[in-house]
N, C-alpha and C. Protein backbone atom coordinates (compact mmCIF):
# COMPACT_ATOMS: atom_id res chain seq x y z
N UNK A 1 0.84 -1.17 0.00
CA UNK A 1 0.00 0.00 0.00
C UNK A 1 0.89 1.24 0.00
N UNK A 2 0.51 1.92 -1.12
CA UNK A 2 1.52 3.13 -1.03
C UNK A 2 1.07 4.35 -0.50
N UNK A 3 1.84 4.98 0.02
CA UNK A 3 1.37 6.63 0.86
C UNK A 3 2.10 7.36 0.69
N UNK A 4 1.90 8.68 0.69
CA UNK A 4 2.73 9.75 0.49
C UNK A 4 2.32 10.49 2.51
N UNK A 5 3.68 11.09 3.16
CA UNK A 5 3.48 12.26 3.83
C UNK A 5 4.13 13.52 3.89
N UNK A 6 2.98 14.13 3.63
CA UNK A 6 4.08 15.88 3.44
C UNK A 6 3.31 16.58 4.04
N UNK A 7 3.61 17.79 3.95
CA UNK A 7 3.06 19.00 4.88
C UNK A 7 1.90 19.23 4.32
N UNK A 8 0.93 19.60 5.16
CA UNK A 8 -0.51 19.95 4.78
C UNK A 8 -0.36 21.40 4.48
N UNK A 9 -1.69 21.77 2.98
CA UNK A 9 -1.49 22.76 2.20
C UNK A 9 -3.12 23.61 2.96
N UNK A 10 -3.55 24.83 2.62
CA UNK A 10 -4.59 25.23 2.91
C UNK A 10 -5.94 24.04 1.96
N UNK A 11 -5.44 23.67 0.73
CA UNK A 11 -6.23 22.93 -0.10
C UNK A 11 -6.62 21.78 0.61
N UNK A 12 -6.25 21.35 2.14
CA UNK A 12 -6.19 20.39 3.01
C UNK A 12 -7.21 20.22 3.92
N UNK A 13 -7.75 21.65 3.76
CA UNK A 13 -8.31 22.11 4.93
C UNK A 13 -9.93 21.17 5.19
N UNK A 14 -10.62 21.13 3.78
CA UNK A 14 -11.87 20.08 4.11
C UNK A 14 -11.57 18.99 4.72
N UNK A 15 -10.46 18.30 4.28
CA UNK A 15 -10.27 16.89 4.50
C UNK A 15 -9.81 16.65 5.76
N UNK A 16 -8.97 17.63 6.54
CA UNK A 16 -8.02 18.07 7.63
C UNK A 16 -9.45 18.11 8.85
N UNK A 17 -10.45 18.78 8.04
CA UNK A 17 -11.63 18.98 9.19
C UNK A 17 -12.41 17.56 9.47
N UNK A 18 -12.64 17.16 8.40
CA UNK A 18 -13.47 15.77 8.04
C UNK A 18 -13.05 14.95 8.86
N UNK A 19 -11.83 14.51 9.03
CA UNK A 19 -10.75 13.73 9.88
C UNK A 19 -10.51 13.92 11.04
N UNK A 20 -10.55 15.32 11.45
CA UNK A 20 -10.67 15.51 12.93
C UNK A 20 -11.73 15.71 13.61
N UNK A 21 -12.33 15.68 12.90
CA UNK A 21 -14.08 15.81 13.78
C UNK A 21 -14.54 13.88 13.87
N UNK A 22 -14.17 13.51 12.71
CA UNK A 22 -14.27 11.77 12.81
C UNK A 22 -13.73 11.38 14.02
N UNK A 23 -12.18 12.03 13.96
CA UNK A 23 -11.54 11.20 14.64
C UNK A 23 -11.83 11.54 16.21
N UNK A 24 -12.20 12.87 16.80
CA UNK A 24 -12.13 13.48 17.63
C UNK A 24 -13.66 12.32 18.53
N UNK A 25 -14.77 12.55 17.52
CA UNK A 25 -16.14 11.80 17.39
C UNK A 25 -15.80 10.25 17.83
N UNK A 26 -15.00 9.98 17.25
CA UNK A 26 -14.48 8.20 17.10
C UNK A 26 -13.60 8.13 18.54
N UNK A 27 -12.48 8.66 19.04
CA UNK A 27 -11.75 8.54 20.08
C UNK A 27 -12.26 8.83 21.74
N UNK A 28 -13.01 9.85 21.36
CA UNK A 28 -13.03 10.99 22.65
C UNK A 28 -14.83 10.65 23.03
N UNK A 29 -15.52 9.22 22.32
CA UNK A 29 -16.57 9.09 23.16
C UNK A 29 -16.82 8.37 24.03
N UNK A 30 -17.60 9.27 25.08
CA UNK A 30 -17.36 8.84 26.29
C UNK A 30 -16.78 9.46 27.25
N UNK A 31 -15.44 10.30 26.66
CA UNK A 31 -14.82 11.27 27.76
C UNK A 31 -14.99 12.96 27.52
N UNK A 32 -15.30 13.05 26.34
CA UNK A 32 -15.86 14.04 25.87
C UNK A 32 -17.34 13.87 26.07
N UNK A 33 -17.94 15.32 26.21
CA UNK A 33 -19.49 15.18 26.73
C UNK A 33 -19.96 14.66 25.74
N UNK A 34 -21.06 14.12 25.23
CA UNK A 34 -22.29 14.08 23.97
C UNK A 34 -22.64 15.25 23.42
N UNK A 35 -22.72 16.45 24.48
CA UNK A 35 -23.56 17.45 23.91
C UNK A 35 -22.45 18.28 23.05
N UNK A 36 -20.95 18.49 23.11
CA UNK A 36 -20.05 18.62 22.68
C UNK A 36 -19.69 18.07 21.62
N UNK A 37 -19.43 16.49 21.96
CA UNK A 37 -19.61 16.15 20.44
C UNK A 37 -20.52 16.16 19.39
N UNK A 38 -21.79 15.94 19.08
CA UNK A 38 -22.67 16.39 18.50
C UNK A 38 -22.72 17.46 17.66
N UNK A 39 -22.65 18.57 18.32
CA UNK A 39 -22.36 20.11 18.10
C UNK A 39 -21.34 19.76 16.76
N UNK A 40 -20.27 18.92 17.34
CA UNK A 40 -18.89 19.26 16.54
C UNK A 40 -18.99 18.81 14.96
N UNK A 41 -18.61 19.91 14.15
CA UNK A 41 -18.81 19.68 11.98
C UNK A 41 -17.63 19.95 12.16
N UNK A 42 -17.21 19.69 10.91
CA UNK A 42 -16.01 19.88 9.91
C UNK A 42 -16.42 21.72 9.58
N UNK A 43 -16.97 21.66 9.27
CA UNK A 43 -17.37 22.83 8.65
C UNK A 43 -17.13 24.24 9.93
N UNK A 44 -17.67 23.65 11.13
CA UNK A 44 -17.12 24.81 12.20
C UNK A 44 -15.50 24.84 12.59
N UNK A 45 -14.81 23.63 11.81
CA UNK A 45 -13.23 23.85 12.38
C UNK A 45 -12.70 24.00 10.82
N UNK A 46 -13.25 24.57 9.94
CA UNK A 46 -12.34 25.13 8.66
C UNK A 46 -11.29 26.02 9.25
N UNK A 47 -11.37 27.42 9.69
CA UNK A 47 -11.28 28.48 10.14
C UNK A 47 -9.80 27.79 10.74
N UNK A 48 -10.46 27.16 11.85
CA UNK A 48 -9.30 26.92 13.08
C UNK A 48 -8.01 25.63 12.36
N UNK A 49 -8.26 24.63 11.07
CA UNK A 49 -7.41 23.98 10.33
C UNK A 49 -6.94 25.58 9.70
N UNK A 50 -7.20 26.32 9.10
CA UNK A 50 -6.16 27.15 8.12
C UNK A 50 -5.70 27.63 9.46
N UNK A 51 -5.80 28.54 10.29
CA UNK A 51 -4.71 28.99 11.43
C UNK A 51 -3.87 27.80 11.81
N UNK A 52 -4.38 26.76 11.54
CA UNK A 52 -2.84 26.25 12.15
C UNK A 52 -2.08 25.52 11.17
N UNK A 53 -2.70 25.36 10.01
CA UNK A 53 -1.75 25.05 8.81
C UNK A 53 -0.83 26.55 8.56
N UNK A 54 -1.37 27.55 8.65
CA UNK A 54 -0.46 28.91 8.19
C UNK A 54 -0.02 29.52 9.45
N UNK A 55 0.35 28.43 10.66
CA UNK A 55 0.89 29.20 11.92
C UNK A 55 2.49 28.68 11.79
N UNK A 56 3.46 29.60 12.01
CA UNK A 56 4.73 29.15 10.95
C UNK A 56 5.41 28.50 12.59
N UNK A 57 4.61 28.40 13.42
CA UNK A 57 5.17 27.84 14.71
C UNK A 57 4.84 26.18 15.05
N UNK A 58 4.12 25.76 14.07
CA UNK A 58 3.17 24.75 13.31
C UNK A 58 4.17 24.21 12.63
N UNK A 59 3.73 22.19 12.77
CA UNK A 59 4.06 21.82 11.40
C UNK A 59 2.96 20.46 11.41
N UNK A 60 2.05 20.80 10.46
CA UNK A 60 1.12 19.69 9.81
C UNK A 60 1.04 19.19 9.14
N UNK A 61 1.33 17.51 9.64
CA UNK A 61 1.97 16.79 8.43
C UNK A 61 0.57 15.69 7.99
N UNK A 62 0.31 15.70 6.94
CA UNK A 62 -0.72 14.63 6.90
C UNK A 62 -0.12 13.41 6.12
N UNK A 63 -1.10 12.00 5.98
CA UNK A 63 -0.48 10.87 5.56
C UNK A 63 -1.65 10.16 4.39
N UNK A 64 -1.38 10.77 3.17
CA UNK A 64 -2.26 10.43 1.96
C UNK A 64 -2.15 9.09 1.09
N UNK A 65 -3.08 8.60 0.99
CA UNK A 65 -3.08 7.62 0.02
C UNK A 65 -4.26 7.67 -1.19
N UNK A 66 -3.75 7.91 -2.45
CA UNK A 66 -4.90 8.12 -3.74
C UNK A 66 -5.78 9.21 -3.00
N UNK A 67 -4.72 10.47 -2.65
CA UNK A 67 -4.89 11.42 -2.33
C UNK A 67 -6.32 11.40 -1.26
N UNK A 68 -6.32 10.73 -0.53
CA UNK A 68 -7.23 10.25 0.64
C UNK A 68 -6.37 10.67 2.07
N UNK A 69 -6.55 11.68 2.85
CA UNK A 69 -5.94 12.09 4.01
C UNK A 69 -6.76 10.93 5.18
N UNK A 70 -5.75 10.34 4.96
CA UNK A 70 -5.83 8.75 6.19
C UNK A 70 -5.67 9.41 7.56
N UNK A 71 -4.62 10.08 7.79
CA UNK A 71 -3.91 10.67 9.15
C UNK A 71 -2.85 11.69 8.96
N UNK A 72 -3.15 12.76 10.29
CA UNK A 72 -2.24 13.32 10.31
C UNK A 72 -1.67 13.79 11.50
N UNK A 73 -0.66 14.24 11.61
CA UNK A 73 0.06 14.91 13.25
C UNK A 73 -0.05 16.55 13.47
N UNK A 74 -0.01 16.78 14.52
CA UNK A 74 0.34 18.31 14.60
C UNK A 74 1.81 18.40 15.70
N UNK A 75 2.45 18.92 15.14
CA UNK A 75 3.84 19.11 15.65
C UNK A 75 3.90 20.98 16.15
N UNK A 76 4.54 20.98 16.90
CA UNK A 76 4.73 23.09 17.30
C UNK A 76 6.52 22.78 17.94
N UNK A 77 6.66 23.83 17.77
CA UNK A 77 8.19 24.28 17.91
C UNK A 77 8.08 25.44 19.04
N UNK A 78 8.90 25.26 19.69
CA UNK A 78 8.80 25.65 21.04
C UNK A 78 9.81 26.42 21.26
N UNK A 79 9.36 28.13 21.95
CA UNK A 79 10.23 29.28 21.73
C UNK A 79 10.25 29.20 22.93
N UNK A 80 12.03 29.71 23.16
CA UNK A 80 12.06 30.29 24.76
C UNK A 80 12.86 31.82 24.35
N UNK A 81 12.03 33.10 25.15
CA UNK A 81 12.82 34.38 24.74
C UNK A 81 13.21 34.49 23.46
N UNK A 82 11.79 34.29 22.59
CA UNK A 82 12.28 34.89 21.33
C UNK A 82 12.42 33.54 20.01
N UNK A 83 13.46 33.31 20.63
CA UNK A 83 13.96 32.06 19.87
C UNK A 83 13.50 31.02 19.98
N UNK A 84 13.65 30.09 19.05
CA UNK A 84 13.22 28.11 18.86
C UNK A 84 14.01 27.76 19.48
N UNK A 85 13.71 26.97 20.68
CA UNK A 85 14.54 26.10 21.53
C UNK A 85 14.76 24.99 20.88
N UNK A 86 15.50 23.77 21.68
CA UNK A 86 15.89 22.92 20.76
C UNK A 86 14.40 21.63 21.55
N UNK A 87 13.56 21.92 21.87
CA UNK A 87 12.31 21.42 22.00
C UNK A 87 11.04 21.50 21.29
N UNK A 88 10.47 20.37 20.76
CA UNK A 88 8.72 20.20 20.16
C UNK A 88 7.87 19.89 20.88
N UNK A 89 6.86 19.73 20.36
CA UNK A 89 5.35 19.43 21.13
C UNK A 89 4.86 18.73 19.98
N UNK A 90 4.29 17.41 20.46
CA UNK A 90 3.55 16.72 19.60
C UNK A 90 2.11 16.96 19.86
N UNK A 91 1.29 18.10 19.13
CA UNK A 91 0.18 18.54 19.78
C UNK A 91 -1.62 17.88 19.75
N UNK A 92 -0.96 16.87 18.26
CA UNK A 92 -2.00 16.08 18.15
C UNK A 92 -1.95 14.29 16.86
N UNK A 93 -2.35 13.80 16.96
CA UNK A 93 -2.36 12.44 16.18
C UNK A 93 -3.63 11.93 15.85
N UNK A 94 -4.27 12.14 14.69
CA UNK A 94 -5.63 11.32 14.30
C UNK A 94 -5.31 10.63 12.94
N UNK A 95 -5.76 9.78 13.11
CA UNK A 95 -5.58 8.57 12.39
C UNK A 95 -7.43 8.72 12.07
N UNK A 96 -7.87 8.13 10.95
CA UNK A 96 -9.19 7.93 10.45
C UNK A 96 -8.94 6.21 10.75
N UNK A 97 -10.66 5.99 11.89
CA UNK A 97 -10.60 5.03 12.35
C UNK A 97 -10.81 4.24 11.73
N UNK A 98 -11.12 3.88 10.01
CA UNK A 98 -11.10 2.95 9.19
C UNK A 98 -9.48 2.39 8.95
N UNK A 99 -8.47 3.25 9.33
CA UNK A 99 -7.60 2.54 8.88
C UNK A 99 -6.09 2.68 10.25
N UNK A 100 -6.83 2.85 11.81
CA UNK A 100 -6.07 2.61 12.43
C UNK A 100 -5.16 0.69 13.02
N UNK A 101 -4.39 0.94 13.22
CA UNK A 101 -3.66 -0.13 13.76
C UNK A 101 -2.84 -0.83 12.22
N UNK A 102 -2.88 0.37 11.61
CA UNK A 102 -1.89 0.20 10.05
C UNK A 102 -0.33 0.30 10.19
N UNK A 103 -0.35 1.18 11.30
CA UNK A 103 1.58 1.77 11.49
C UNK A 103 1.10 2.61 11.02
N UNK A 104 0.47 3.88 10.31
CA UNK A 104 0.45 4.88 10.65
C UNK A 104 0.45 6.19 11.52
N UNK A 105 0.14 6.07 12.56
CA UNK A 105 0.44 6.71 13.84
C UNK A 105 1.91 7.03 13.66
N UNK A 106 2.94 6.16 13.53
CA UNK A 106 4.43 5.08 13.68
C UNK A 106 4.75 6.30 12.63
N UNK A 107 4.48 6.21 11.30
CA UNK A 107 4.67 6.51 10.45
C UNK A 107 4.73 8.19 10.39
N UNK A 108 3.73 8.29 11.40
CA UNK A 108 3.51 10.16 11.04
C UNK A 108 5.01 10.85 11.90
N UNK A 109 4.61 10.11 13.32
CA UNK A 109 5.77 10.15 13.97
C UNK A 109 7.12 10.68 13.59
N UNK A 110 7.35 9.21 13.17
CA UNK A 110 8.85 9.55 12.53
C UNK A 110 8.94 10.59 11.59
N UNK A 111 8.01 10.53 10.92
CA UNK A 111 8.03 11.77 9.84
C UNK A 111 8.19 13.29 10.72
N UNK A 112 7.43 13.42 11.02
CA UNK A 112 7.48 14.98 12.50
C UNK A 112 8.94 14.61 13.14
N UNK A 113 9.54 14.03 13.68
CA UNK A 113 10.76 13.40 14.23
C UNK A 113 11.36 14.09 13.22
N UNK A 114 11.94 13.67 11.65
CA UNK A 114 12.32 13.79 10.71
C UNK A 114 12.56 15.61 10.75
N UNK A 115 11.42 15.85 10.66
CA UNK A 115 11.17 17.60 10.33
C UNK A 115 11.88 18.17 11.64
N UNK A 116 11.81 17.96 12.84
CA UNK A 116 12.16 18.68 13.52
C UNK A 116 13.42 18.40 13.83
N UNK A 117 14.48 17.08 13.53
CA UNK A 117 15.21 17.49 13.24
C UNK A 117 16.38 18.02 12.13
N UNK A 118 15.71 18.50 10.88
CA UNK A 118 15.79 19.28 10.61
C UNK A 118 16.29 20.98 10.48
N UNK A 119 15.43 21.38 12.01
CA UNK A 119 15.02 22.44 12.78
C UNK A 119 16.40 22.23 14.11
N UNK A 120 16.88 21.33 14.20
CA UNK A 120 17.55 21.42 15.39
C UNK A 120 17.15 21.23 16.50
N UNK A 121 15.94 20.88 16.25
CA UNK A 121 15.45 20.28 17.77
C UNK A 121 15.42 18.59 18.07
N UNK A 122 15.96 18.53 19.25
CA UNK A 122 16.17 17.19 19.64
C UNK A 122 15.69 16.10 20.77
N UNK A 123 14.19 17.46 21.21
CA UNK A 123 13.42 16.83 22.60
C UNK A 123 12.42 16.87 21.84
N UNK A 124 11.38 16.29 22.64
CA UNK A 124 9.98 16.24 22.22
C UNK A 124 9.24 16.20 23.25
N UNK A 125 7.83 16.89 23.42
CA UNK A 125 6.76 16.38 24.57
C UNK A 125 5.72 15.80 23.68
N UNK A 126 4.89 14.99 24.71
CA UNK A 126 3.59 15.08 24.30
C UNK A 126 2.69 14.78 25.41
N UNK A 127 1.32 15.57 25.04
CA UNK A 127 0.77 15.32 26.30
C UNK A 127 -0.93 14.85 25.96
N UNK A 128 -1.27 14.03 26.69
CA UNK A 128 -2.38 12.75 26.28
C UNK A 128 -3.45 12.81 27.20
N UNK A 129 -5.00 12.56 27.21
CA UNK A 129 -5.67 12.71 28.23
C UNK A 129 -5.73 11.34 28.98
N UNK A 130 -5.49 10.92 29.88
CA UNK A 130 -5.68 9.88 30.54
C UNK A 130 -6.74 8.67 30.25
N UNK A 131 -7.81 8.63 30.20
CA UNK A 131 -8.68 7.96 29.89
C UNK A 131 -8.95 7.90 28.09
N UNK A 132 -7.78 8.71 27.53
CA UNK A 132 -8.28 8.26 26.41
C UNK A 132 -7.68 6.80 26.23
N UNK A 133 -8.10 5.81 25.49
CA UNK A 133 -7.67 4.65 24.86
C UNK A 133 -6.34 4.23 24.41
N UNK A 134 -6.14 5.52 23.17
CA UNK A 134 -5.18 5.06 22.41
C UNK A 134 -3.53 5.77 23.23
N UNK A 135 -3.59 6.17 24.20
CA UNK A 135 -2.44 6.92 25.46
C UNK A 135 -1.41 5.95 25.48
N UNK A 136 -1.10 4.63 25.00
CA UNK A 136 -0.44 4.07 24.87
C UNK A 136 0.58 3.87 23.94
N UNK A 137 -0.36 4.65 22.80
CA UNK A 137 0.55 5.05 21.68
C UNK A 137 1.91 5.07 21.86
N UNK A 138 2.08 6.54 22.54
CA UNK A 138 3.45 7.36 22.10
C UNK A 138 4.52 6.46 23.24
N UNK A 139 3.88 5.23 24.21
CA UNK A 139 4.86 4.25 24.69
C UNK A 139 5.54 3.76 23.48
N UNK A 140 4.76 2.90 22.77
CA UNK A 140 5.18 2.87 21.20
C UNK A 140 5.95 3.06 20.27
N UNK A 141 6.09 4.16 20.59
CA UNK A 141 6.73 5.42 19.86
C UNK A 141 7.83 5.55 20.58
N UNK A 142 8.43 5.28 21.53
CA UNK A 142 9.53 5.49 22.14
C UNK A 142 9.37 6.88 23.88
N UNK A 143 8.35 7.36 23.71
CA UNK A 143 7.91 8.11 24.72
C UNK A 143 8.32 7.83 25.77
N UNK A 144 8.22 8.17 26.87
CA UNK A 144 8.06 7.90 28.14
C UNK A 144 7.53 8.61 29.31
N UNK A 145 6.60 8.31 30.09
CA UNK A 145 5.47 8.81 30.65
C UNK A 145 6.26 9.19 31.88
N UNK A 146 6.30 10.89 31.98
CA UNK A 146 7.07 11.25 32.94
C UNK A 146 6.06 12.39 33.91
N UNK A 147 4.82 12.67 33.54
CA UNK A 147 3.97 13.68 34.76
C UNK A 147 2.57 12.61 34.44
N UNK A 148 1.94 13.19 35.63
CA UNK A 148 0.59 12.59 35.25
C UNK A 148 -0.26 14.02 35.59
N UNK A 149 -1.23 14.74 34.86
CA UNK A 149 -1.60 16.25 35.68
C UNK A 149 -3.06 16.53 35.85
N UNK A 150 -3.59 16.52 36.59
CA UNK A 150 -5.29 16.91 36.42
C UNK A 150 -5.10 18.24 35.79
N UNK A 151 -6.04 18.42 34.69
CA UNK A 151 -6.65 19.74 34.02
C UNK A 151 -7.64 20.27 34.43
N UNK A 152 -8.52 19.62 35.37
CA UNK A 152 -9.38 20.43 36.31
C UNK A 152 -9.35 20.60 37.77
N UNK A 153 -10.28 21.20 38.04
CA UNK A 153 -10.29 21.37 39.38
C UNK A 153 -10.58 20.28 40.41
N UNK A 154 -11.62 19.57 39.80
CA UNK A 154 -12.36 18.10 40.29
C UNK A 154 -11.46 16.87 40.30
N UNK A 155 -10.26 17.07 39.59
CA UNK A 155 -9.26 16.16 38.97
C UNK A 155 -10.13 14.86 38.37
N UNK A 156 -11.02 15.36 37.74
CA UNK A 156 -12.14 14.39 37.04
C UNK A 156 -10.83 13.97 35.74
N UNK A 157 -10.68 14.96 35.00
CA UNK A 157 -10.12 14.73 33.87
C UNK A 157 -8.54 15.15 33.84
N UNK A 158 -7.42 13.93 33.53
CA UNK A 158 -6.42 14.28 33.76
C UNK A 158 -4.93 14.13 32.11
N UNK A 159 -4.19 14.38 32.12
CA UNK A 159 -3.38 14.19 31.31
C UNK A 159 -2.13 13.60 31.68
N UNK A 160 -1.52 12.14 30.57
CA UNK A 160 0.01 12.32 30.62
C UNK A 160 0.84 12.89 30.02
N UNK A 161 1.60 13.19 30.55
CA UNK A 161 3.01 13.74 29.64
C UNK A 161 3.83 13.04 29.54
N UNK A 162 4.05 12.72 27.82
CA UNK A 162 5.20 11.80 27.60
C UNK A 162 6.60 12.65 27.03
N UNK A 163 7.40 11.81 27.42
CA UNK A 163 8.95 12.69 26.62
C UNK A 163 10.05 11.99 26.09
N UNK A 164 10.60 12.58 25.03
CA UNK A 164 11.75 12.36 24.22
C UNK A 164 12.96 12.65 24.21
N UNK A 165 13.43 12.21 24.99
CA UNK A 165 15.03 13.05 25.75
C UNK A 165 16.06 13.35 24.61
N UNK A 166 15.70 12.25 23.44
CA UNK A 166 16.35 12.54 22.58
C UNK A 166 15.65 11.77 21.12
N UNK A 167 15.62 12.61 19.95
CA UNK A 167 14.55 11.84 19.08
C UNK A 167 15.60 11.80 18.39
């Protein structure tokens, strides 16, 4: 099966939405409210895919086959005072659930890996909600689960943070 991954273009942007509202819909039920998901179109996150395809602090890589956007990552580059540190953020991973448990995830990865270093950066974070499912991933991936953090007050809903001491 052949695939192409390269950087996502604004021309990306339907497919970029389509995929993350699937995937967001497909992953996050159950820990995400109903009434939230529901609400959520492609069509209300056009807007918010072009800001972060044209945010030059951004890098969105998607993973096409017969020009079909299967999956993609969101990668950010991480400034301290001004400048790009030699640290990323892996800020997101959706895979379209027709064709997870392919090595794509694997695949986007390394590719973002690839780009950033590039860039000179040689750490990585990422940070995962606890109860989601697929949090096991970026073990996978070479990660390693170094905070665990409630995001609320209730510590209902919490996150890990995984890291890359060296990619």
């Amino acid at each position: 099966m052949s695939h192409l991954i390269r950087r996502a273009t604004i021309d990306d942007v339907v497919q970029i939405s389509n995929l993350y509202v699937t995937s967001l819909k497909n992953t996050f039920n159950g820990i995400f409210s109903e009434g939230y998901l529901s609400k959520l179109t492609p069509e209300s996150k056009y807007q918010q895919w072009k800001r972060n395809i044209e945010n030059p602090n951004n890098l969105v890589l998607v993973l096409e086959n017969n020009q079909e956007i299967r999956g993609m990552i969101v990668g950010a580059f991480v400034s301290e005072g001004g400048k790009t540190s030699n640290q990323g953020n892996i800020l997101a991973v959706y895979i379209n659930p027709n064709y997870k448990r392919m090595g794509y995830g694997k695949k986007l990865v390394a590719a973002l890996f690839d780009e950033f270093k590039k860039r000179n950066i040689t750490k990585c974070v990422a940070k995962v909600f606890k109860s989601n499912y697929d949090s096991g991933f970026f073990e996978k991936v070479g990660g390693v689960l170094v905070d665990e953090r409630p995001v609320d007050e209730a510590d209902v809903i919490s996150i890990f943070v995984y890291s890359w001491d060296k990619i």
